[in-house]
C-alpha atoms as a PDB file:
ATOM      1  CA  UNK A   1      91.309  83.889  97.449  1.00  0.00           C
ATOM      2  CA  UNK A   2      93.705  86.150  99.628  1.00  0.00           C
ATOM      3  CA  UNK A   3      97.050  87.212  98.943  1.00  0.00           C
ATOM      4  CA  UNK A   4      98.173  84.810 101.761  1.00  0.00           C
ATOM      5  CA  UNK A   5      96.177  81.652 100.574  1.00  0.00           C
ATOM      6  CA  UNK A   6      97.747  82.423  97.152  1.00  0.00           C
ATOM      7  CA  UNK A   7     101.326  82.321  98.560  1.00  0.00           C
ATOM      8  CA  UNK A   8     100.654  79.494 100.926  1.00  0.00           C
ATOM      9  CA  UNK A   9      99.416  77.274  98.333  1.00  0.00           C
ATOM     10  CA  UNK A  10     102.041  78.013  95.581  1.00  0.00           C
ATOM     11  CA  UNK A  11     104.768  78.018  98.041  1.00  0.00           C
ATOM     12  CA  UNK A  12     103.943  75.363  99.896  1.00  0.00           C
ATOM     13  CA  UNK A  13     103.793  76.543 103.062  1.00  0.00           C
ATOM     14  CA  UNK A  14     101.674  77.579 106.484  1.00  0.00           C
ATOM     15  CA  UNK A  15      99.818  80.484 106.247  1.00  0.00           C
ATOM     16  CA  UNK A  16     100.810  81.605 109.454  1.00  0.00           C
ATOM     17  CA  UNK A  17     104.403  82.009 107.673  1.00  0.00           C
ATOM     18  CA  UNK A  18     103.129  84.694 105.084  1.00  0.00           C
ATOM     19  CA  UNK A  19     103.579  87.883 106.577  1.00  0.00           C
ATOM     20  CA  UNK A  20     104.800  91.196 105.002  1.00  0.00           C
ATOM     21  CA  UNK A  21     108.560  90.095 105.395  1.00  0.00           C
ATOM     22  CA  UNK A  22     107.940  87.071 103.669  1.00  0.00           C
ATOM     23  CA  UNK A  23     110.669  87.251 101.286  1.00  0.00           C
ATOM     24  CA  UNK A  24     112.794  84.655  98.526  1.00  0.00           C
ATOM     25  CA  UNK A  25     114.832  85.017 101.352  1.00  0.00           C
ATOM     26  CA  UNK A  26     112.921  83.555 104.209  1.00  0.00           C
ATOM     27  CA  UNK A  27     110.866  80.778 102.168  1.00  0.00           C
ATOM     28  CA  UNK A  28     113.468  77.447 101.252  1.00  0.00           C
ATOM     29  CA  UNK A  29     110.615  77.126  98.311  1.00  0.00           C
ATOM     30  CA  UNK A  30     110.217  80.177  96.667  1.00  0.00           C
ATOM     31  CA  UNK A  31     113.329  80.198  93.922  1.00  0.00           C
ATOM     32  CA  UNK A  32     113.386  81.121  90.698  1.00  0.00           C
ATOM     33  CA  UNK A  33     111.243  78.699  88.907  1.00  0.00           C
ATOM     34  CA  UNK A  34     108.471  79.204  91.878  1.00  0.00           C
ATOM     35  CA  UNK A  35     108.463  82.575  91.227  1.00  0.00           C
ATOM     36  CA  UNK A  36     107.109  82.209  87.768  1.00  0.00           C
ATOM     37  CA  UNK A  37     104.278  79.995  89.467  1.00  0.00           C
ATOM     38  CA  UNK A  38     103.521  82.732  92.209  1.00  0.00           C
ATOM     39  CA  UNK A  39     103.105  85.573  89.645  1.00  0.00           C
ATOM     40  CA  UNK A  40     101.020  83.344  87.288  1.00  0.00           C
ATOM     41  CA  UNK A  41      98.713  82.510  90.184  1.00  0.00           C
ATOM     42  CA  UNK A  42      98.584  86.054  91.410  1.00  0.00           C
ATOM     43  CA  UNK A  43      97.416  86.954  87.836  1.00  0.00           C
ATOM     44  CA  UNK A  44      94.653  84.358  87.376  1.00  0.00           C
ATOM     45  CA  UNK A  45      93.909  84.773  91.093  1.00  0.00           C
ATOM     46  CA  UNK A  46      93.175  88.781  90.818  1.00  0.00           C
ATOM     47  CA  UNK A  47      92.738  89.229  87.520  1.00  0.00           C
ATOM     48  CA  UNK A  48      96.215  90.730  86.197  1.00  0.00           C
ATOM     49  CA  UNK A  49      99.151  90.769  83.909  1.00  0.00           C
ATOM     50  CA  UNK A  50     101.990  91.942  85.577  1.00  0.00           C
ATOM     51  CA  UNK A  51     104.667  93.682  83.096  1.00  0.00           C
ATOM     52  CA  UNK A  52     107.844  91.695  83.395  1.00  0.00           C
ATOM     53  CA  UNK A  53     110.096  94.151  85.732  1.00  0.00           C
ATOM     54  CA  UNK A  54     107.138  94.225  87.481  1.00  0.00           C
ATOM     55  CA  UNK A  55     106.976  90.602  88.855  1.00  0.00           C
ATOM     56  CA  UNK A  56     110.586  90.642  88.683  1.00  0.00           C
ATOM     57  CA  UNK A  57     110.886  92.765  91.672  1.00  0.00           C
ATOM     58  CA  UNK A  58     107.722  90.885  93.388  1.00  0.00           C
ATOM     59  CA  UNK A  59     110.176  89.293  96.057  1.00  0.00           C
ATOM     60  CA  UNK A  60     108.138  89.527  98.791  1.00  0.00           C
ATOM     61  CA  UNK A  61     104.704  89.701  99.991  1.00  0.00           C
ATOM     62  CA  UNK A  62     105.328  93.392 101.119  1.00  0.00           C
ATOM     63  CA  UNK A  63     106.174  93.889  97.694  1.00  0.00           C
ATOM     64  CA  UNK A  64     103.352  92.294  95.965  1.00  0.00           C
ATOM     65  CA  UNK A  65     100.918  94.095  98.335  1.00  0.00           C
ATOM     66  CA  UNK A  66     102.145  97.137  97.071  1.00  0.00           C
ATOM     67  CA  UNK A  67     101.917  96.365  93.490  1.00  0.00           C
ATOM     68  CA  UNK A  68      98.518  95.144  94.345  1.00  0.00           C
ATOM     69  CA  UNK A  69      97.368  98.342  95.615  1.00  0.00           C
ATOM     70  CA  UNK A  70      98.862 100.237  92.614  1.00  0.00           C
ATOM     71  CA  UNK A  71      96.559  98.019  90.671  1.00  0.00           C
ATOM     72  CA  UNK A  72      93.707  99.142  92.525  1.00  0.00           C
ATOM     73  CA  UNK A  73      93.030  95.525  94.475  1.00  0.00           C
ATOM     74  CA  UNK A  74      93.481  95.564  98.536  1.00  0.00           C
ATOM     75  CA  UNK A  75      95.323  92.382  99.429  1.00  0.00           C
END
């Protein structure tokens, strides 16, 4: 599953709407409690556990590509 299928499907959205600025700002859906559910699918979808500041700061999709490729997985 791709970074963008991930997001889509947690979030609830198109996947023509997950871009790079894809943000807690952009997406109505993706508030606090959502956030929990995107990191826990991001884990069990690539494998990870993500420290706690770590997903904290995950707030958008530029962001968790970037954490993804510091964990060695190109999303």
């Amino acid at each position: 599953m791709t970074l963008e299928e991930v997001l889509s499907q947690v979030l609830r959205c198109s996947i023509s709407d997950v871009n790079d600025d894809t943000s807690t700002r952009t997406i109505a859906s993706w508030d606090s409690l959502r956030h929990i559910e995107v990191v826990m699918e991001l884990e069990e979808a690539f494998g990870l556990a993500f420290p706690p500041m770590q997903a904290a700061a995950m707030t958008s999709v530029g962001a968790i590509r970037r954490v993804l490729q510091q964990n060695g997985i190109e999303a």
